[in-house]
Every structure is written in structure tokens, then in C-alpha cells.
Protein backbone atom coordinates (compact mmCIF):
# COMPACT_ATOMS: atom_id res chain seq x y z
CA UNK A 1 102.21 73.48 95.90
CA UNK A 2 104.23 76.22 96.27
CA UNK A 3 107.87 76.54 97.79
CA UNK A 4 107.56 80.28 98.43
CA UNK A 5 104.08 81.18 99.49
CA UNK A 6 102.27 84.80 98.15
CA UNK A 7 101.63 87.48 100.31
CA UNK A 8 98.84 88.69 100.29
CA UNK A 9 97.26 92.10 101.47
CA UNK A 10 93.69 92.53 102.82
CA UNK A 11 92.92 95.06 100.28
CA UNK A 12 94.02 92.06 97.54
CA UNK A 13 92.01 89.58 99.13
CA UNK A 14 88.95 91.53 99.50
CA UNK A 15 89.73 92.64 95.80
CA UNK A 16 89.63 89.11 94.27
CA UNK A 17 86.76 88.10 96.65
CA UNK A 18 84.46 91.34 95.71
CA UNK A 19 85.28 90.22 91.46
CA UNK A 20 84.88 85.92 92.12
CA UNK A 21 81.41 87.36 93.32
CA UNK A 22 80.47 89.63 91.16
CA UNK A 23 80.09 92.30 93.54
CA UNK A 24 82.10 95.18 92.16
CA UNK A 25 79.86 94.93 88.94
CA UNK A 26 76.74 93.32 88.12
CA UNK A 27 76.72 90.42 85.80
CA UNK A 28 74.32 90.49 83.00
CA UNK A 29 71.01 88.80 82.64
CA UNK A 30 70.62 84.94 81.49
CA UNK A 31 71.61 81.14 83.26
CA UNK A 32 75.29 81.43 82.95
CA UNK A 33 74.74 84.63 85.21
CA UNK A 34 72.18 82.48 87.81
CA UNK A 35 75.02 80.01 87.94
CA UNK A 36 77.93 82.36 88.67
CA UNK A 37 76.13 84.15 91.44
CA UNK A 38 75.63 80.61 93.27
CA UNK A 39 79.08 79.49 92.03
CA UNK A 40 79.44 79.02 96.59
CA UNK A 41 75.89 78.17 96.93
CA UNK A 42 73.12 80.71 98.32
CA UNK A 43 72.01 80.67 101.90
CA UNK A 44 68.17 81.15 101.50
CA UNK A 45 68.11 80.73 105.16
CA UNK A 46 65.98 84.03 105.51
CA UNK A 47 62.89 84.85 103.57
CA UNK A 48 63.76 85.91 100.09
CA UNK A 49 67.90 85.48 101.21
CA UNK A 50 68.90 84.25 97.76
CA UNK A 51 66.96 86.18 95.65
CA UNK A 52 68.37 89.40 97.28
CA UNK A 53 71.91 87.46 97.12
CA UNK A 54 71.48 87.22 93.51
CA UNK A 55 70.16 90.86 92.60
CA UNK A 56 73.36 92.08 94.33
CA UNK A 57 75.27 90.08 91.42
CA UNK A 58 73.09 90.12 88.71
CA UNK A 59 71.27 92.82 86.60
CA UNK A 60 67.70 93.64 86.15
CA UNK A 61 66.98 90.30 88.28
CA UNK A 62 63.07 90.21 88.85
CA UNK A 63 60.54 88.49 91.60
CA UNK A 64 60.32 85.41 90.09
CA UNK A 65 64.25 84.88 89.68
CA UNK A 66 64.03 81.86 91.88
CA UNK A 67 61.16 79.80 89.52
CA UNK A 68 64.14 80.06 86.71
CA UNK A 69 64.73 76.08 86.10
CA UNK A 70 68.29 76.90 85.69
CA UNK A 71 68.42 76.93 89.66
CA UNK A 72 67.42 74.40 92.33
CA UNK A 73 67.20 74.22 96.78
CA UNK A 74 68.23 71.72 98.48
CA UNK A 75 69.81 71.46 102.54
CA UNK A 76 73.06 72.31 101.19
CA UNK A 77 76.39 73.28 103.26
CA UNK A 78 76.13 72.71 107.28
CA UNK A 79 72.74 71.64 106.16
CA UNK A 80 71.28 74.85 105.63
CA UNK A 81 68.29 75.56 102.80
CA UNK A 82 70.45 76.67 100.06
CA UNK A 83 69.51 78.08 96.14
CA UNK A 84 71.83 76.07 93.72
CA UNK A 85 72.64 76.13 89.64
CA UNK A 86 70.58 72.77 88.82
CA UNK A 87 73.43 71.51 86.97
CA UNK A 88 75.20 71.62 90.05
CA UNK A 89 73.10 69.16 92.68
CA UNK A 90 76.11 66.66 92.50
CA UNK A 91 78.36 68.97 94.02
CA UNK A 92 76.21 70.59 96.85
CA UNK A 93 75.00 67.07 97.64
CA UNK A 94 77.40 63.77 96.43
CA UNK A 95 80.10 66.49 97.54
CA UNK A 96 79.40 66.64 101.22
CA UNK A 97 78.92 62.93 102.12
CA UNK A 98 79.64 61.84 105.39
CA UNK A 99 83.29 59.92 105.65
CA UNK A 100 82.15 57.52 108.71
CA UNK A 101 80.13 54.53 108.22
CA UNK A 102 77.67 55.88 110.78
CA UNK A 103 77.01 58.82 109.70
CA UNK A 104 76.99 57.41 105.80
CA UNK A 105 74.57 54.50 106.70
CA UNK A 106 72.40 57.47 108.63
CA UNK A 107 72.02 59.13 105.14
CA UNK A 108 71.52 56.47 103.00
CA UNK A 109 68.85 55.05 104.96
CA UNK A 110 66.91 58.11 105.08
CA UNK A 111 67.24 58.70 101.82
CA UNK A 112 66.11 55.08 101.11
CA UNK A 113 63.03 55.54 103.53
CA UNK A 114 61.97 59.22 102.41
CA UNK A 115 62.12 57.60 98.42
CA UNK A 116 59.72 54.47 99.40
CA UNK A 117 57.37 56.73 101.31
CA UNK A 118 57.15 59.71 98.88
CA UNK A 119 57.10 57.76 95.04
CA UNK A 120 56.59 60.73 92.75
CA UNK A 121 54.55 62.81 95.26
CA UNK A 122 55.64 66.11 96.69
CA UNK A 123 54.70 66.60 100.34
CA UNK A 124 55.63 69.67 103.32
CA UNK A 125 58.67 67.98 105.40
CA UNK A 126 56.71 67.84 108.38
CA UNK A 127 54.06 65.79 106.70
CA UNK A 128 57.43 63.35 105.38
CA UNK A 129 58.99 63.32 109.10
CA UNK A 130 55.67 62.50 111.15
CA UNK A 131 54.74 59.65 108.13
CA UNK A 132 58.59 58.21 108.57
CA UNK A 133 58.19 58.76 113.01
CA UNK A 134 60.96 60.94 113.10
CA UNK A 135 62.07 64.61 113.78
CA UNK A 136 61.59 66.83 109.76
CA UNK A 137 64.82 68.16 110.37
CA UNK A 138 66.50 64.92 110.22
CA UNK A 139 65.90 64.60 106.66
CA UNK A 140 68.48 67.10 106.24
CA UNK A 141 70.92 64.38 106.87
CA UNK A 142 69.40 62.40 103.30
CA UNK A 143 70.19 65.85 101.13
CA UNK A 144 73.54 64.78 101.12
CA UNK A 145 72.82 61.49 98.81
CA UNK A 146 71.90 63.81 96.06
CA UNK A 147 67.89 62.67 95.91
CA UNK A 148 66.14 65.02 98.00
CA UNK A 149 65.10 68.57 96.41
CA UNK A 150 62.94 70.56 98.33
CA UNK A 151 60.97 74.09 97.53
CA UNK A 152 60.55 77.14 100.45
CA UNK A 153 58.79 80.37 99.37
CA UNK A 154 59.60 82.13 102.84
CA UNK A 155 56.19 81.27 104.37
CA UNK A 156 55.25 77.76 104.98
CA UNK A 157 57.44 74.82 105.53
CA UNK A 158 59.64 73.52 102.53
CA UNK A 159 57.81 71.05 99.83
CA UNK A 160 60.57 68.22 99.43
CA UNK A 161 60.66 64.94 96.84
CA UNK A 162 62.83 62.25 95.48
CA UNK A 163 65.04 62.56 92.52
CA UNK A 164 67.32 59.63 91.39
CA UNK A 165 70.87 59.82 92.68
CA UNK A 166 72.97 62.03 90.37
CA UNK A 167 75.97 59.82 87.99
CA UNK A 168 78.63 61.44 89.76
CA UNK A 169 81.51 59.88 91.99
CA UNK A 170 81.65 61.59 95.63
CA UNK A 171 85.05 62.29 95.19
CA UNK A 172 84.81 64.43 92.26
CA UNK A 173 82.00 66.26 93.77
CA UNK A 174 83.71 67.01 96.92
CA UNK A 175 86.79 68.03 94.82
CA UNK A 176 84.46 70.70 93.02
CA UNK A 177 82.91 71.40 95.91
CA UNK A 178 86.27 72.37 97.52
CA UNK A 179 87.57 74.29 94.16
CA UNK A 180 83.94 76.16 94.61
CA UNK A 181 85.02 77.29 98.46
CA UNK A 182 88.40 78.00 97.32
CA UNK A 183 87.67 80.52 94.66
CA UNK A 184 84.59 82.60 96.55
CA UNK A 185 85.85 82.55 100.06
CA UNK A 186 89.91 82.18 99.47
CA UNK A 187 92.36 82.12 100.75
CA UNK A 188 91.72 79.41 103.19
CA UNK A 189 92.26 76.69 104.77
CA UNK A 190 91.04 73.19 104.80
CA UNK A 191 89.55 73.18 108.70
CA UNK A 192 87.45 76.19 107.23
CA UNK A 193 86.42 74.59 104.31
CA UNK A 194 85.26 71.62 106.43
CA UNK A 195 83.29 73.73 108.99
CA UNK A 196 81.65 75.42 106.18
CA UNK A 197 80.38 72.64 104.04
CA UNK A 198 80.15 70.05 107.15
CA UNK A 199 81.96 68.01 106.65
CA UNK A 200 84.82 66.10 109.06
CA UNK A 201 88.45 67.77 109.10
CA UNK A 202 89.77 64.80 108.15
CA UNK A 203 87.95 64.94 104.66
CA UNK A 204 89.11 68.51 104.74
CA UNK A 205 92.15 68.04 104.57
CA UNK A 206 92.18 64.95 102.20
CA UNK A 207 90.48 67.20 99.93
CA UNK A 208 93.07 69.66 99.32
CA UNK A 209 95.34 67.12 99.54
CA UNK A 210 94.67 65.64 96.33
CA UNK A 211 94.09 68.78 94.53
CA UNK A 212 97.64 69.24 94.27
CA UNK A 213 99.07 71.22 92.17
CA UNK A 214 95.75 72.99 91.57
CA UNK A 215 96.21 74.73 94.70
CA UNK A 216 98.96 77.50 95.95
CA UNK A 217 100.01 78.77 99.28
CA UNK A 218 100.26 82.26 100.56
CA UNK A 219 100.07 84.28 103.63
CA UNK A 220 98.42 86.75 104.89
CA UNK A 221 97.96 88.91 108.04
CA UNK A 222 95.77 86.55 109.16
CA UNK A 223 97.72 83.56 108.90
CA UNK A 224 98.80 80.74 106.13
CA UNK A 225 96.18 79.86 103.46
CA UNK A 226 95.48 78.28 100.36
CA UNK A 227 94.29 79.58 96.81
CA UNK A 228 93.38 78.05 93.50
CA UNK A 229 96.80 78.19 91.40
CA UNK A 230 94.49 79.75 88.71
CA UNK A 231 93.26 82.64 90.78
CA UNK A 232 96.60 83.74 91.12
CA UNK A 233 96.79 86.43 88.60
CA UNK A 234 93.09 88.07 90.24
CA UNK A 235 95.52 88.18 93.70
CA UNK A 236 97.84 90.12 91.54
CA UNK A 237 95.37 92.24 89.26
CA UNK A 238 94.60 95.79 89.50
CA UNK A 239 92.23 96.48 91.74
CA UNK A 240 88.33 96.84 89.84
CA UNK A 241 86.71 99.87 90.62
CA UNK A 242 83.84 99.02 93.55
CA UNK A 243 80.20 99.21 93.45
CA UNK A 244 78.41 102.15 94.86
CA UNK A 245 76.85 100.37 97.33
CA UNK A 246 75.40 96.66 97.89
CA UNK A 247 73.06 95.71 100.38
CA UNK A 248 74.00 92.06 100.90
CA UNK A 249 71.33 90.19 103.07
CA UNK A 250 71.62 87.96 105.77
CA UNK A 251 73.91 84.96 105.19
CA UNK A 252 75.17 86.14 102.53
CA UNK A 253 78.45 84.55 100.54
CA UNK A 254 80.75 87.60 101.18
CA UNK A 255 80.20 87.15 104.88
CA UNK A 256 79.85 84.27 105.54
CA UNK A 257 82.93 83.31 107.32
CA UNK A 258 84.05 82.27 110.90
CA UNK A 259 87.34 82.79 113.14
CA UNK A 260 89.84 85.50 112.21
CA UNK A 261 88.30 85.77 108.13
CA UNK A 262 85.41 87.73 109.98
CA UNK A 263 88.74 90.00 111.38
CA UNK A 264 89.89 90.63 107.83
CA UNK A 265 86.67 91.71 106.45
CA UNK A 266 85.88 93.79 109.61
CA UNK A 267 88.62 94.55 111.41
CA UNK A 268 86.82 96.61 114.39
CA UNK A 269 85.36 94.33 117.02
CA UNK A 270 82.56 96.06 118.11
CA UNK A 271 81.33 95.97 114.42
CA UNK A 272 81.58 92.52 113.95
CA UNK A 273 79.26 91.78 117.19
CA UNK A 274 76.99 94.26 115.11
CA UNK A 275 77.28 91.83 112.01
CA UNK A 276 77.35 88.23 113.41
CA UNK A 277 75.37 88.43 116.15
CA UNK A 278 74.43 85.38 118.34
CA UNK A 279 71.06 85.13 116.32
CA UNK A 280 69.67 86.37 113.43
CA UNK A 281 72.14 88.07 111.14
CA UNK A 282 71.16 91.48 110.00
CA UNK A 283 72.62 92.38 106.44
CA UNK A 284 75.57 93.79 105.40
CA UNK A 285 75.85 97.55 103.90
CA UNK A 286 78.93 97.73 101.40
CA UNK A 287 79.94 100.68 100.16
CA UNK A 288 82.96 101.05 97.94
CA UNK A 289 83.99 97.60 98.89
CA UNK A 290 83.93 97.87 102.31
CA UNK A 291 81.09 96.62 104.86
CA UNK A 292 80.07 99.88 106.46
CA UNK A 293 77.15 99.11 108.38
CA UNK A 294 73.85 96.75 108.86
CA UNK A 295 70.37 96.72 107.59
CA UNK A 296 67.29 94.73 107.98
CA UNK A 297 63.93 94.90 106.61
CA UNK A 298 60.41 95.07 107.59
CA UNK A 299 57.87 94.70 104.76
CA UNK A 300 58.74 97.25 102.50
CA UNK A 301 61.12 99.36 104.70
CA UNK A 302 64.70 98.88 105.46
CA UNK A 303 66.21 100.27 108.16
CA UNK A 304 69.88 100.99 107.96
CA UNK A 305 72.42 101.59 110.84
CA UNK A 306 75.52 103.12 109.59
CA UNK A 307 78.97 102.52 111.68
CA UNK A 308 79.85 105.96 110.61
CA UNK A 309 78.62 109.59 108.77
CA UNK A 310 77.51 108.72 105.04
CA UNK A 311 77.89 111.35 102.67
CA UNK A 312 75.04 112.44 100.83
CA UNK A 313 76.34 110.23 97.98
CA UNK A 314 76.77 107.18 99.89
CA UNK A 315 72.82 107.88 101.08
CA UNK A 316 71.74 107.88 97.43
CA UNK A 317 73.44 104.84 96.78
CA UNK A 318 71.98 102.79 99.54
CA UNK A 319 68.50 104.14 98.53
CA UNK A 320 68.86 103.21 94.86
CA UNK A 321 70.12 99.69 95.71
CA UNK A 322 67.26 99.09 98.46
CA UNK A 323 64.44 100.44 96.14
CA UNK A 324 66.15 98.30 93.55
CA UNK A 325 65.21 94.90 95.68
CA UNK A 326 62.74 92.89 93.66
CA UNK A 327 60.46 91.43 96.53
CA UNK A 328 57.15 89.80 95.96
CA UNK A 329 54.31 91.33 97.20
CA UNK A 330 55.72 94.94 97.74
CA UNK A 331 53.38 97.61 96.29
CA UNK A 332 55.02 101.25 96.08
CA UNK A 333 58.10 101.96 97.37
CA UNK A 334 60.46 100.77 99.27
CA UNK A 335 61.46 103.13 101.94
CA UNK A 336 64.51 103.43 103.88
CA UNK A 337 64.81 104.26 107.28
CA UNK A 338 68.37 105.40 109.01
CA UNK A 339 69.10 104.66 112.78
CA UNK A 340 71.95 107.00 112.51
């Protein structure tokens, strides 16, 4: 760890966060480009969520993106419905087991019940919950064993079924797990990384604890943080020219932050009540690397409400990007509609 922690500007840190997520330019097509864009994990939360999450990363991404075998859902961080790389169950799963006996013995058993009950069948999770004679959304508690993979299209309930526990030691997988957080959302700190993936503080901190060396203090105006030593030279690098524009939807990875890290994206309080609002998040508009207003969408139109005048350009570029969106079931175009 360091002796004399880097400072770090906002314009830096939104820098190396906009390149660790691929946001500045799209990656190309193929698996190793699936797996970057979830490198944190997508919240599929919303209908559709992920996929847009992905398309924002990725080029010429289409419909189907989510059927690619390369990826996998599962209740990942705080439990949520995320869209994973396959490859990488152990660490959105092994990686986020409970600490406390309690809480451990919870998840084990309902992983153990949810196994005998199902065999090799798929079922909804209500069917699974009413069979077992408890609440669905307790099984979220058995994702965290690493056996439970589920399926939501954005209409019905989730599909779930057993898998056999991955080969992977807990440890490791919450060490990757907390390598994951530091490189998409850093710098931070371990009571963030704890609230995010739901974890208890205590593992938190244990976690970056025995990364070590692998990890590097700095400050910035927010605070005292921590970075992966290795992402040290993208602190330092040039800045990347930004996109255009990005519509990122709700939940996405590049907002999804609590406390004073929703400050350093967007400084201005009355636009992040217009962000993170007490219920459904609307999406966030970036334009030249900077999160310029909200949008939300209605079948095939999105309405956008700017915090400020666009310039003609800035319009073209949010149009392009929204009738870019490859959503299921859309016929024509997709139009956009502005509030402002």
C-alpha cells in the first residue's frame, strides 16, 4: 500500500471509469467483448436493462445478445437479477457469501431444499417458493452458493434451476469479486464495496485487506480511496476522446453508486434527485462524458429531459444512439421525444 497516496481529479476519475467501461468507445463484437461489458456485473433489474447496458459498450450488439451462452443471470450483488460472463458464476455467487453462521446456514439450506425439490427441472420462482412454503424472493438468499441460475425476459417471473456448486474457494471469489468493484467503480472504499455487493463491512474490509499490495491509495475531493495498483497508469493517462453520446439505462454500472460518488459524477443536487430518485431510476444521458440529463422509454419512444440547451449536434447524437437500441419487438422507429 502506498506511503504517499495519488491525487486524483474528478475529470481523472471519470476518465479511467468512462475507458474500464468501455464507454468512450465501443468494443468490438465477440465473447471477450460480452465479458468486458459485465466485467461489474449488469443490473437487468428493468426490462431489457442489460441488453441496453451492453449496446452502450459493445458494437453492432443485436436483440438476442442476451441468448449468447457466453453470458448467464443470476440474483447477483445486493441480490438484484443481474446478466453475468458464464465463466464468471463463481465470482458473482461463491464471492458474496454470507460471513455469519446464520446467515451462511440460511443459504445453504435453501440452496439444499430448492436442489431436492427442482432435480433437473426448470420451474417460475413462484411455483419453487409456494412448493418449498416460503416467500420466492427468499431464494435470492441460495444465489449466493453458486447453484441457482435463473432466466427473466422482462415479462413474466424469472425461470430458475440447480447447477452443481462451482470448484472455487469463497475467498478467491470474493477477492475477484472485490478486484472487479475496484477497477469499474474506483476509487473506493471497502464500506462501499460491501454495500454494493452485500455483503457485511467486516468482510469488506478483510477483503482489501488481503489484497495487499495489489491495491494503492489516493485521494480525492471526495475523500480517501483505494485503486488497483495496476490501474494506476489509466489514473495518469491522457484523457480518451468521449463518446458522442450514450444513453445508459436504468441501473446502470456508471451510476450506480451511493453517498458522495453520486456528488462526483453529478455535482449539482437538484440533478442528482433527477437521477436517483426514491423509485424507479430513469436513465442516464451522457454526452461527451458527462451525464447531462435523463431518459426513459415507452415502447418505442424515449423521452429525454435535458438539464440544459443541447446543441443541434448533441440532438443528433442522442437520436442516433436511441434509434440504435436493439429492443425486441419494436417495429419502425424509434422515436424520441424531448421534455425540454
Amino acid at each position: 500500500m502506498s506511503a504517499s497516496p495519488l491525487r486524483l481529479t474528478r475529470t481523472k476519475i471519470l476518465a479511467h471509469r468512462r475507458r474500464a467501461a468501455a464507454l468512450d468507445e465501443r468494443l468490438p463484437p465477440g465473447k471477450r467483448s460480452l465479458r468486458r461489458a459485465a466485467w461489474a456485473g449488469l443490473q437487468d433489474s428493468m426490462p431489457r436493462a442489460a441488453l441496453l447496458s451492453i449496446h452502450a459498450r459493445v458494437e453492432r450488439i443485436r436483440p438476442t445478445a442476451l441468448e449468447d451462452p457466453s453470458l448467464a443471470q443470476l440474483w447477483g450483488p445486493r441480490y438484484q437479477l443481474y446478466v453475468v460472463a458464464a465463466r464468471d458464476l463463481p465470482v458473482f455467487s461463491l464471492g458474496r457469501l454470507p460471513d455469519d453462521e446464520k446467515s451462511l446456514r440460511l443459504a445453504m439450506d435453501l440452496a439444499e431444499r430448492l436442489h431436492a425439490h427442482l432435480g433437473d427441472r426448470r420451474v417460475r420462482y413462484g411455483e419453487a417458493g409456494r412448493a418449498l412454503g416460503i416467500d420466492p424472493n427468499r431464494l435470492r438468499y441460495a444465489a449466493a452458493t453458486g447453484t441457482v441460475l435463473l432466466r427473466w425476459e422482462g415479462a413474466r417471473a424469472p425461470t430458475i434451476w440447480s447447477v452443481p456448486a462451482p470448484e472455487v474457494e469463497p475467498l478467491e471469489a470474493q477477492l475477484e469479486l472485490a478486484r472487479r468493484y475496484l477497477n469499474v467503480f474506483g476509487p473506493t472504499t471497502p464500506a462501499s464495496f460491501a454495500r454494493w455487493a452485500a455483503i457485511s463491512r467486516r468482510a469488506g474490509v478483510a477483503t482489501f485487506e488481503r489484497l495487499g499490495v495489489e491495491i494503492a491509495a489516493v485521494r480525492t475531493a471526495i475523500g480517501e480511496g483505494w485503486i488497483l495498483a495496476s490501474d494506476e497508469p489509466s489514473f495518469r493517462a491522457a484523457l480518451d476522446p468521449p463518446a458522442p453520446a450514450r444513453l445508459l439505462p436504468s441501473g446502470d454500472a456508471y451510476f450506480l453508486l451511493h453517498g458522495a460518488d453520486r456528488e462526483l459524477l453529478v455535482p449539482r443536487a437538484e440533478r442528482r434527485d433527477a437521477l436517483w430518485t426514491p423509485r424507479v431510476w430513469p436513465g442516464a444521458v451522457m454526452l461527451g462524458g458527462e451525464i447531462v440529463g435523463t431518459w426513459r422509454r415507452d415502447r418505442s419512444t424515449v423521452t429525454v429531459e435535458p438539464w440544459g440547451r443541447f446543441s443541434r449536434a448533441a440532438r443528433e447524437a442522442v437520436v442516433e444512439e436511441a434509434e440504435g437500441m436493439p429492443l425486441p419487438g419494436i417495429e419502425g422507429t424509434i422515436e424520441v421525444r424531448w421534455l425540454a
